[in-house]
C-alpha atoms as a PDB file:
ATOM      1  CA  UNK A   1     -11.862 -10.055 -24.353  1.00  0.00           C
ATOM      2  CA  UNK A   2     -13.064  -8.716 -21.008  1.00  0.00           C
ATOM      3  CA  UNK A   3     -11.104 -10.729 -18.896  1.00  0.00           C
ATOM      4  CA  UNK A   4      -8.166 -10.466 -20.623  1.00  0.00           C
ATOM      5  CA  UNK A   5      -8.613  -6.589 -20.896  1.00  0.00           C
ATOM      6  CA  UNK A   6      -9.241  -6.494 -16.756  1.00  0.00           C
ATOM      7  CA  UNK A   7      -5.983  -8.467 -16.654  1.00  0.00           C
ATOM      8  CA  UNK A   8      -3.765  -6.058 -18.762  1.00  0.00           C
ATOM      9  CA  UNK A   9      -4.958  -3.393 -16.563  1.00  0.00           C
ATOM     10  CA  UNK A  10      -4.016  -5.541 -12.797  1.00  0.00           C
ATOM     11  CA  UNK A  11      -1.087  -6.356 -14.486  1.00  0.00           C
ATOM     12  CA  UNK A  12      -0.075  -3.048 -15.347  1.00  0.00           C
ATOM     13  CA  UNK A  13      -1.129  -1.797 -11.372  1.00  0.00           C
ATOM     14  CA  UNK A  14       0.789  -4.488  -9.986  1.00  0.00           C
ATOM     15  CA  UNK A  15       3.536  -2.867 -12.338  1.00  0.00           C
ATOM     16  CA  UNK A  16       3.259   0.408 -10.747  1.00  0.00           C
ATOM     17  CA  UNK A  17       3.155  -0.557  -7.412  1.00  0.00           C
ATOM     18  CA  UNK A  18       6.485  -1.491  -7.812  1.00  0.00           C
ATOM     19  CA  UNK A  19       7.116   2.073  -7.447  1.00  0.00           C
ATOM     20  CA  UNK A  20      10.840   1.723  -7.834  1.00  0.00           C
ATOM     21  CA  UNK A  21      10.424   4.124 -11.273  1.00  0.00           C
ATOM     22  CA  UNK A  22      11.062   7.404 -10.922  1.00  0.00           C
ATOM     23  CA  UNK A  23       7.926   8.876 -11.591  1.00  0.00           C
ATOM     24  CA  UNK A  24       6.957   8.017  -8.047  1.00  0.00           C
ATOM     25  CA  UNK A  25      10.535   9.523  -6.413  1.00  0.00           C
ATOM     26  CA  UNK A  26       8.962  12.698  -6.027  1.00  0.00           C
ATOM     27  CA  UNK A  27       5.958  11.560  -4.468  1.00  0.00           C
ATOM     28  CA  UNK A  28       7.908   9.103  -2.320  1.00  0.00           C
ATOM     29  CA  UNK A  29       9.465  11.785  -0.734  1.00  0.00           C
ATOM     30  CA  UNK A  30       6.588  13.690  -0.068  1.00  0.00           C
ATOM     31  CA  UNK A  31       4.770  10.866   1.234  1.00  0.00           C
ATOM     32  CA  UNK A  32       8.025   9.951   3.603  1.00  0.00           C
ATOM     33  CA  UNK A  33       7.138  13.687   5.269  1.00  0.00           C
ATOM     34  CA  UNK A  34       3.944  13.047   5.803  1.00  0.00           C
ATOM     35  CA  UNK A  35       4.760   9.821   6.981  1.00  0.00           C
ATOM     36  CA  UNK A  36       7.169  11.772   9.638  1.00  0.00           C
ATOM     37  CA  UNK A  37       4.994  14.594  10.800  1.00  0.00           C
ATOM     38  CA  UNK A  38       1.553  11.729  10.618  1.00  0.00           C
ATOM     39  CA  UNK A  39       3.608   9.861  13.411  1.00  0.00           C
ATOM     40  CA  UNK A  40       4.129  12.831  15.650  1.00  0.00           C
ATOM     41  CA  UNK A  41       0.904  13.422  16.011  1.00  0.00           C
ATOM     42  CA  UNK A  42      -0.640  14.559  19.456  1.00  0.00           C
ATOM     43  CA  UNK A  43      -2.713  11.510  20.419  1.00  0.00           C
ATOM     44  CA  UNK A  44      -4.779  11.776  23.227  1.00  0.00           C
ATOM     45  CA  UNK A  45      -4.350   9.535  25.650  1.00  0.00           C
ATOM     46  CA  UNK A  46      -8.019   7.982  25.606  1.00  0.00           C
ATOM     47  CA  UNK A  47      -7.988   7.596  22.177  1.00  0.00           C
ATOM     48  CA  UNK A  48      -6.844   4.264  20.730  1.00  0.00           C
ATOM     49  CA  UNK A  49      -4.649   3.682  17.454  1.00  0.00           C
ATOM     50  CA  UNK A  50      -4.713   1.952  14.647  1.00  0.00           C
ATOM     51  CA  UNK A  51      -1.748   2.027  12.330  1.00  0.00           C
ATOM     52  CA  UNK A  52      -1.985   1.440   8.898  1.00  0.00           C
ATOM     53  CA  UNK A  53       1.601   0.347   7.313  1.00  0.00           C
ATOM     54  CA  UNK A  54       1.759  -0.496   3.607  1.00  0.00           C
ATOM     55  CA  UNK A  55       2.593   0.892   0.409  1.00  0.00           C
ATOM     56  CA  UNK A  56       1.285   2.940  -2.206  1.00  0.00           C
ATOM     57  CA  UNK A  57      -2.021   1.506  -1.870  1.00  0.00           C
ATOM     58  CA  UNK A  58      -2.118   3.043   1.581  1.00  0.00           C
ATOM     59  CA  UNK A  59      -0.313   6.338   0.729  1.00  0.00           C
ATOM     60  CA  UNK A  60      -3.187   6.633  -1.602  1.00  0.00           C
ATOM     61  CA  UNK A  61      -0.403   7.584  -4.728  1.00  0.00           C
ATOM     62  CA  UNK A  62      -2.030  10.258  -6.712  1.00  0.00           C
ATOM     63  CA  UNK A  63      -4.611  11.399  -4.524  1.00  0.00           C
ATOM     64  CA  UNK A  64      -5.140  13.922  -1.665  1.00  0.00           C
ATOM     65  CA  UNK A  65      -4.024  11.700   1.513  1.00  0.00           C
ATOM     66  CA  UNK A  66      -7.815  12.279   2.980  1.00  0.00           C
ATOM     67  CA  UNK A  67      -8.947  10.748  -0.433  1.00  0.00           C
ATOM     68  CA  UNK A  68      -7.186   7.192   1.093  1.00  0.00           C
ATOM     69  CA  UNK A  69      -8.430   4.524   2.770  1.00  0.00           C
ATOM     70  CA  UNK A  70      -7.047   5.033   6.435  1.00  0.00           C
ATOM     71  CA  UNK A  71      -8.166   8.252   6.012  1.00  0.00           C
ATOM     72  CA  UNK A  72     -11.721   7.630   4.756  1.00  0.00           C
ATOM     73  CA  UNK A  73     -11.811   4.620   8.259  1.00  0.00           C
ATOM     74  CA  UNK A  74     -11.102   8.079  10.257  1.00  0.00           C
ATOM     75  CA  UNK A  75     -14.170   9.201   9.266  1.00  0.00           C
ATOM     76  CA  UNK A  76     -16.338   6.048   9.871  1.00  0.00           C
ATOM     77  CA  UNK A  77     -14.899   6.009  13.488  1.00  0.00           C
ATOM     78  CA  UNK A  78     -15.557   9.435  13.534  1.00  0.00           C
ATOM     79  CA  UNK A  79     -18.807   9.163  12.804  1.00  0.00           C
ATOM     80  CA  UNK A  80     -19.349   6.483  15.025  1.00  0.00           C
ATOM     81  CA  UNK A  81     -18.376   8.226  17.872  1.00  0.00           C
ATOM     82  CA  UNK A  82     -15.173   5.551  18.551  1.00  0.00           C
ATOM     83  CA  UNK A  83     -11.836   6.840  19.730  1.00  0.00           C
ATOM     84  CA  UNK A  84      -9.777   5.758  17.272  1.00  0.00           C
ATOM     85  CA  UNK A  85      -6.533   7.557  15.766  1.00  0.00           C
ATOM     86  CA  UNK A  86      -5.560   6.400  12.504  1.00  0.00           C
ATOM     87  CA  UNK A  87      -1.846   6.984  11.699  1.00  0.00           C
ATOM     88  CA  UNK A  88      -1.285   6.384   7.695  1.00  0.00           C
ATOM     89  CA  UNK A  89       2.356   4.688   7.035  1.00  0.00           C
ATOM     90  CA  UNK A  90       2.525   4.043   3.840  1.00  0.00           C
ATOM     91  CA  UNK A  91       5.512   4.261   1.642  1.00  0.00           C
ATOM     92  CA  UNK A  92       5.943   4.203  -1.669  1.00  0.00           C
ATOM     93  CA  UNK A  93       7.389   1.746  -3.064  1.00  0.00           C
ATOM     94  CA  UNK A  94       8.184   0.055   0.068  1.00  0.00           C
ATOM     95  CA  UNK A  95       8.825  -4.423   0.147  1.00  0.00           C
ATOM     96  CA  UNK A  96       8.853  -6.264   2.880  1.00  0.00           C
ATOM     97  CA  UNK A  97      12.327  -6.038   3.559  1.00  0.00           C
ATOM     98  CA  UNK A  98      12.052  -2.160   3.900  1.00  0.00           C
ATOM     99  CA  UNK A  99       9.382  -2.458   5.515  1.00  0.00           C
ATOM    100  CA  UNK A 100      11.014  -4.591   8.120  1.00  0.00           C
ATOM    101  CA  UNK A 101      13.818  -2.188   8.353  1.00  0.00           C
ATOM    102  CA  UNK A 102      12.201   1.197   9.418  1.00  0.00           C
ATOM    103  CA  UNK A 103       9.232  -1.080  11.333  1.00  0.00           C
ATOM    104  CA  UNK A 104      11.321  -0.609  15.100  1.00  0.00           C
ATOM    105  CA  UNK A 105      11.075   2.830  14.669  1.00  0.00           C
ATOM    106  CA  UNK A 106       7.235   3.372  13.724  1.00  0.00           C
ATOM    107  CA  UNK A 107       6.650   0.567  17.037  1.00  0.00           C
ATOM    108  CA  UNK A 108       8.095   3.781  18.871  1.00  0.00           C
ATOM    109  CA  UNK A 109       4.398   4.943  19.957  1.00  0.00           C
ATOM    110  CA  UNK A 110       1.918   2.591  21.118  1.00  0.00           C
ATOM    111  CA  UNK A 111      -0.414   0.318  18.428  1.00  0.00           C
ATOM    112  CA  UNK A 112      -4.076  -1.199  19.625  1.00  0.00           C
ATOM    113  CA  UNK A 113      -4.552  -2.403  16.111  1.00  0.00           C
ATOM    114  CA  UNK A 114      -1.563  -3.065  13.258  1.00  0.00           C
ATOM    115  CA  UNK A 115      -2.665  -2.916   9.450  1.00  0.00           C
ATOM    116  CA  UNK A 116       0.004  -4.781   7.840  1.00  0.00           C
ATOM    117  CA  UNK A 117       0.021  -4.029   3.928  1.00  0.00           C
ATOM    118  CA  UNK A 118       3.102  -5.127   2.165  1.00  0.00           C
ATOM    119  CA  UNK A 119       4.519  -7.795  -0.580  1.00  0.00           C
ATOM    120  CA  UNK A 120       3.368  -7.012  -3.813  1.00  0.00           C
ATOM    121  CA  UNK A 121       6.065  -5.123  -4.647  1.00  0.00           C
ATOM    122  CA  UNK A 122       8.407  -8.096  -3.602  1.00  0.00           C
ATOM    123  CA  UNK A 123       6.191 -10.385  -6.169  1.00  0.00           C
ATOM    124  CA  UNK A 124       6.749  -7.957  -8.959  1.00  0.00           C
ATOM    125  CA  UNK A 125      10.031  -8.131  -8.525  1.00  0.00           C
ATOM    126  CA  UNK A 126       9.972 -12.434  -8.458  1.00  0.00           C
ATOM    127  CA  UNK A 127      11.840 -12.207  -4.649  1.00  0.00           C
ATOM    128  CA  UNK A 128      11.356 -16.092  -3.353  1.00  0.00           C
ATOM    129  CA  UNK A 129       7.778 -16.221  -1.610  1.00  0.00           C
ATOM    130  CA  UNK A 130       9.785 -17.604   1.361  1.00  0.00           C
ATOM    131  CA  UNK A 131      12.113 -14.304   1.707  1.00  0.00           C
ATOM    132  CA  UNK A 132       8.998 -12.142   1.686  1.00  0.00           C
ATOM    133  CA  UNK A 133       7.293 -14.983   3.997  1.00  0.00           C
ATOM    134  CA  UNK A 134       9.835 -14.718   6.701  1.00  0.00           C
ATOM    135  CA  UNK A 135       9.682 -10.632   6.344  1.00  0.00           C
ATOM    136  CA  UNK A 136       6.037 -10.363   7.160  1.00  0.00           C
ATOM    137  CA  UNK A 137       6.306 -13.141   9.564  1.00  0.00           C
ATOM    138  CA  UNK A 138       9.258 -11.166  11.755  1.00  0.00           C
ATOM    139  CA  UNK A 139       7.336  -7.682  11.122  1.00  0.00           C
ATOM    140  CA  UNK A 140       3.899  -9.601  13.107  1.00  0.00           C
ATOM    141  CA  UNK A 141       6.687 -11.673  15.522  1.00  0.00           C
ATOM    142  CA  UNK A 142       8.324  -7.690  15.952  1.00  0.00           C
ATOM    143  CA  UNK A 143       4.827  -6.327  16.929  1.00  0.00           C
ATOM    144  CA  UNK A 144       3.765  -9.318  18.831  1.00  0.00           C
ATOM    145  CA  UNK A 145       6.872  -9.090  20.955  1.00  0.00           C
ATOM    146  CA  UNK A 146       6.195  -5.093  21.122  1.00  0.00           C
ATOM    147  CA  UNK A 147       2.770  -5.365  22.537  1.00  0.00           C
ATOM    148  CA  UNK A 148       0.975  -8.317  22.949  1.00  0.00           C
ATOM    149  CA  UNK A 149      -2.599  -6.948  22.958  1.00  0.00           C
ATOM    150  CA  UNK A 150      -2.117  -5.699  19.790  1.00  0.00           C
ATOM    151  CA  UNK A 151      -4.343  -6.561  17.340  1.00  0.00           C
ATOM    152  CA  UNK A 152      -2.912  -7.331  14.020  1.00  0.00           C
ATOM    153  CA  UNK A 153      -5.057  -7.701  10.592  1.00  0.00           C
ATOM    154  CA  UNK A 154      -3.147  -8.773   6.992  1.00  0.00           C
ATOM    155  CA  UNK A 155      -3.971  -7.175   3.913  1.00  0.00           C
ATOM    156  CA  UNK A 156      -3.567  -9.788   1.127  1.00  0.00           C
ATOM    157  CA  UNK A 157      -2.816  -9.615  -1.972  1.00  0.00           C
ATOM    158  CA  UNK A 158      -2.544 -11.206  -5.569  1.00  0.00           C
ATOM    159  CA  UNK A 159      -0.077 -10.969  -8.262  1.00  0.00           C
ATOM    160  CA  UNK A 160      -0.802 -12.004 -12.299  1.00  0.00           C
ATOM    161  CA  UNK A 161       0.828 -15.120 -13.540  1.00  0.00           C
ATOM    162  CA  UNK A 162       3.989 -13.470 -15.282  1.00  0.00           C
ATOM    163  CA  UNK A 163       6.729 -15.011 -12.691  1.00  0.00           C
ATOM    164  CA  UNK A 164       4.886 -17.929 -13.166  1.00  0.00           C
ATOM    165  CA  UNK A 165       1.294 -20.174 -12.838  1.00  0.00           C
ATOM    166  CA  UNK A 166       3.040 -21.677  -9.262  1.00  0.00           C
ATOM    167  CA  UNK A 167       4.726 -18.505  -7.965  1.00  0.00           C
ATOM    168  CA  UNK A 168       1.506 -16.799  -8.368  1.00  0.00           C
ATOM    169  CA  UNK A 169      -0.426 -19.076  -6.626  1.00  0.00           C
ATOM    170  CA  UNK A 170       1.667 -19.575  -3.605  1.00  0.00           C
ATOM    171  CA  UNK A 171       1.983 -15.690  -3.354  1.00  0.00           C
ATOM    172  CA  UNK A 172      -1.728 -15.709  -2.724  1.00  0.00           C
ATOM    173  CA  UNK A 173      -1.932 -18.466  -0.699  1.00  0.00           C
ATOM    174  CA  UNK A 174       1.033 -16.743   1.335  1.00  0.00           C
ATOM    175  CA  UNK A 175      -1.543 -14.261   3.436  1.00  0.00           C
ATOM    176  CA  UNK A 176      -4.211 -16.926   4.318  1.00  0.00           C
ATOM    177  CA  UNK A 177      -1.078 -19.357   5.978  1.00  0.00           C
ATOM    178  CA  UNK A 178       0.815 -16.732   7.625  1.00  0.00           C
ATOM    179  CA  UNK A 179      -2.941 -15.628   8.958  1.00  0.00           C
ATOM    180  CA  UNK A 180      -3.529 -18.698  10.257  1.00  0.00           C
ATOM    181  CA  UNK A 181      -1.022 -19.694  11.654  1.00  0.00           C
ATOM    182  CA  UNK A 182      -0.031 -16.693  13.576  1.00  0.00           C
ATOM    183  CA  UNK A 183      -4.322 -16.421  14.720  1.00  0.00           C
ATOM    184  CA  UNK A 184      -4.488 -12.994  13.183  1.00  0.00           C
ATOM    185  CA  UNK A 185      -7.552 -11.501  10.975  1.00  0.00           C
ATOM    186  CA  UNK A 186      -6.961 -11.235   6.768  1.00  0.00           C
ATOM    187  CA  UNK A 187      -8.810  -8.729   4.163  1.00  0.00           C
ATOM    188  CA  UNK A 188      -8.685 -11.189   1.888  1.00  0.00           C
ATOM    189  CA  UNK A 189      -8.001  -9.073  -1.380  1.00  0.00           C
ATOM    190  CA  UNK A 190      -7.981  -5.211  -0.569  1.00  0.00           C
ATOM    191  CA  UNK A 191      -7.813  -4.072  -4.209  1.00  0.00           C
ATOM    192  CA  UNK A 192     -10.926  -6.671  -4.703  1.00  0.00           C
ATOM    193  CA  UNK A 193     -13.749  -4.730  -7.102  1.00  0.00           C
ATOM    194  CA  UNK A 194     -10.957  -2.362  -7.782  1.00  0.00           C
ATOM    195  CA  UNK A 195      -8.065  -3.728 -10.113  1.00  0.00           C
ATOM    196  CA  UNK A 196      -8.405  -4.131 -13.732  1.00  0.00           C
ATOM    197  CA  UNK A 197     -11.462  -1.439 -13.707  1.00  0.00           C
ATOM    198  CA  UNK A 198     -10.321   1.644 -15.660  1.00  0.00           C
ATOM    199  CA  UNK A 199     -12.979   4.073 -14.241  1.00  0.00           C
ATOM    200  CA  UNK A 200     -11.607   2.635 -10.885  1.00  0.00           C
ATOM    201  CA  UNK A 201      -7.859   3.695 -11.345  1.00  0.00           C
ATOM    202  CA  UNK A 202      -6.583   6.945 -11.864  1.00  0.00           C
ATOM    203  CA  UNK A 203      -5.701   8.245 -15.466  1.00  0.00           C
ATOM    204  CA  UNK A 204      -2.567   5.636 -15.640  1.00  0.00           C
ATOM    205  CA  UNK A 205      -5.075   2.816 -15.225  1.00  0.00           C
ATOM    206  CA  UNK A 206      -2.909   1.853 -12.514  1.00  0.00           C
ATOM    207  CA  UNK A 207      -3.486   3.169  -8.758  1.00  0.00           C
ATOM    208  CA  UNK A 208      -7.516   3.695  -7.301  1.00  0.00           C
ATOM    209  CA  UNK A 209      -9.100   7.012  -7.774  1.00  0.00           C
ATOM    210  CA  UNK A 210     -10.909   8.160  -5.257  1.00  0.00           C
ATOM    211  CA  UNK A 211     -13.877   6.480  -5.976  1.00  0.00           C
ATOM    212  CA  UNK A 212     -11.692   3.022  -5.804  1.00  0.00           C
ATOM    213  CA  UNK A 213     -10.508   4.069  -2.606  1.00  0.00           C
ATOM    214  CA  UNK A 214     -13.967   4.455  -1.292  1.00  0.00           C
ATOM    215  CA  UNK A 215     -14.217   0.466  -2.165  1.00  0.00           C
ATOM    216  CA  UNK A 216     -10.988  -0.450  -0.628  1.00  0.00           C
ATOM    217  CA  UNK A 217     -12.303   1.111   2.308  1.00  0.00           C
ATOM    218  CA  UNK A 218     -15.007  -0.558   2.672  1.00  0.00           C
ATOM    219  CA  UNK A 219     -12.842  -4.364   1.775  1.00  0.00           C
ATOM    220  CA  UNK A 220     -10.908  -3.114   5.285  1.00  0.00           C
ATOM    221  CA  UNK A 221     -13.978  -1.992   7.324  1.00  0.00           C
ATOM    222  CA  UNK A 222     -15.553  -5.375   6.786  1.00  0.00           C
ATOM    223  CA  UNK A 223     -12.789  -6.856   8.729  1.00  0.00           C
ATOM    224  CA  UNK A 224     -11.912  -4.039  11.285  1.00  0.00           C
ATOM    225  CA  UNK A 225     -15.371  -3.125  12.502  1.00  0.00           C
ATOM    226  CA  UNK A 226     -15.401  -6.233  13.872  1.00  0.00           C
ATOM    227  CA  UNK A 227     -12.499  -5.427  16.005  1.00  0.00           C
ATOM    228  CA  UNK A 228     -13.415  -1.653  16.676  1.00  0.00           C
ATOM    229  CA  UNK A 229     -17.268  -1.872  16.852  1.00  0.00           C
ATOM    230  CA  UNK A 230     -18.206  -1.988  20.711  1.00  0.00           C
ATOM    231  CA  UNK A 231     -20.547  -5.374  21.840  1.00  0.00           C
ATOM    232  CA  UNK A 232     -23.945  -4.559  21.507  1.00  0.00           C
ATOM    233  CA  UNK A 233     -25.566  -2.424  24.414  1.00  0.00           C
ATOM    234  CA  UNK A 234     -23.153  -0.192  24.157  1.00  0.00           C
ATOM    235  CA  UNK A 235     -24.498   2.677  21.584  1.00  0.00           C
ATOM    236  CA  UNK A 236     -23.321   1.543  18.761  1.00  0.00           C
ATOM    237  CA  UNK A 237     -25.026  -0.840  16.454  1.00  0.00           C
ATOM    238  CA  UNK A 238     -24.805  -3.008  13.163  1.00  0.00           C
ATOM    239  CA  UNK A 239     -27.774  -0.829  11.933  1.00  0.00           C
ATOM    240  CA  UNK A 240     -26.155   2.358  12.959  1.00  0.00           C
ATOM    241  CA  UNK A 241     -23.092   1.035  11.107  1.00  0.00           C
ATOM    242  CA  UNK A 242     -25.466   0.366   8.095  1.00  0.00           C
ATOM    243  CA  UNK A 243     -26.961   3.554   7.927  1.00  0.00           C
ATOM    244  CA  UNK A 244     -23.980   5.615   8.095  1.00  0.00           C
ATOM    245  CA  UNK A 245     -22.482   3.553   5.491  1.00  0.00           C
END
């Protein structure tokens, strides 16, 4: 009953992260403003940045934007005393094929290290897992091709079986090949020990609160620190890292 219960409630955030309803318009909006003036942002030039481009998840729907994830890895870099700027642009709503669209203009400023958080709303909505493939593959080729040097980490993610046992399986293994085979870093499941717990999820069951942010943040940092985190001798160590966490 547990299982099945957890699944009802992934399922139904998986719905919402489709985010095509209108009860996310006016949020969309909003978050497409902030997603303006975030971008515009006086960066200084010995700070570093790290762009976070996703959905939803990464808007952090429903919650104060400091609540999020990218905002919450502002802090730990903070903390830590690394010059990092974290630029947060996530979208609503957004596929791969929109994301794909608007991606030449965000490239505009200069990108040390590329979240890429996208597809689930394209496996909600049963597009072919090669169409949203080739989308994330041309939005890591587009980067690639923008800056070599830049580092580029996948957020994957999983869909329930309601297009299908096979579709769902191939959407998952869909991160870990393109990861591979373009030598870039995955978080293998960012909503993992998040989706299908309620006291996780906002009142709709759907999106993190900001306690299931806190997680997600932490599902990212375990890949990124190993990217931002200077080699040892430098100040900043794994038990540092530890006890600020």
């Amino acid at each position: 009953m547990l299982k099945v219960l957890k699944f009802r409630y992934f399922l139904l955030a998986l719905l919402f992260v489709g985010c095509g309803e209108t009860t996310e318009k006016k949020q969309s909006d909003t978050q497409t403003e902030n997603v303006n003036n975030t971008e515009n942002e006086e960066i200084s030039v010995d700070d570093k940045v790290i762009l976070f481009y996703g959905n939803s998840l990464t808007a952090a729907y429903g919650l104060d934007t400091r609540e999020g994830f990218p905002n919450r890895i502002q802090q730990k870099l903070d903390s830590l005393g690394l010059d990092y700027k974290v630029i947060n642009s996530g979208l609503s709503g957004e596929t791969t094929s929109g994301g794909l669209n608007r991606l030449d203009w965000v490239l505009n400023q200069p990108v040390d290290i590329f979240v890429l958080e996208l597809g689930a709303n394209d496996g909600l909505r049963g597009i072919p897992i090669t169409e949203s493939m080739n989308n994330l593959q041309s939005m890591i080729d587009m980067v690639k091709d923008k800056n070599p040097e830049t580092q580029i980490i996948l957020a994957g993610m999983q869909i329930p079986p309601n297009m299908g046992a096979d579709y769902a399986s191939q959407f998952k293994m869909m991160y870990p090949a393109l990861a591979n085979s373009n030598d870039i870093m995955l978080i293998p499941f960012l909503l993992d020990g998040v989706s299908g717990i309620p006291k996780l999820n906002l009142e709709d069951g759907i999106h993190p609160t900001a306690e299931g942010q806190r997680i997600v943040t932490e599902n990212v940092w375990k890949i990124l620190k190993t990217v931002v985190l200077p080699q040892s001798g430098t100040g900043v160590t794994e038990e540092l890292v530890e006890e600020l966490n």
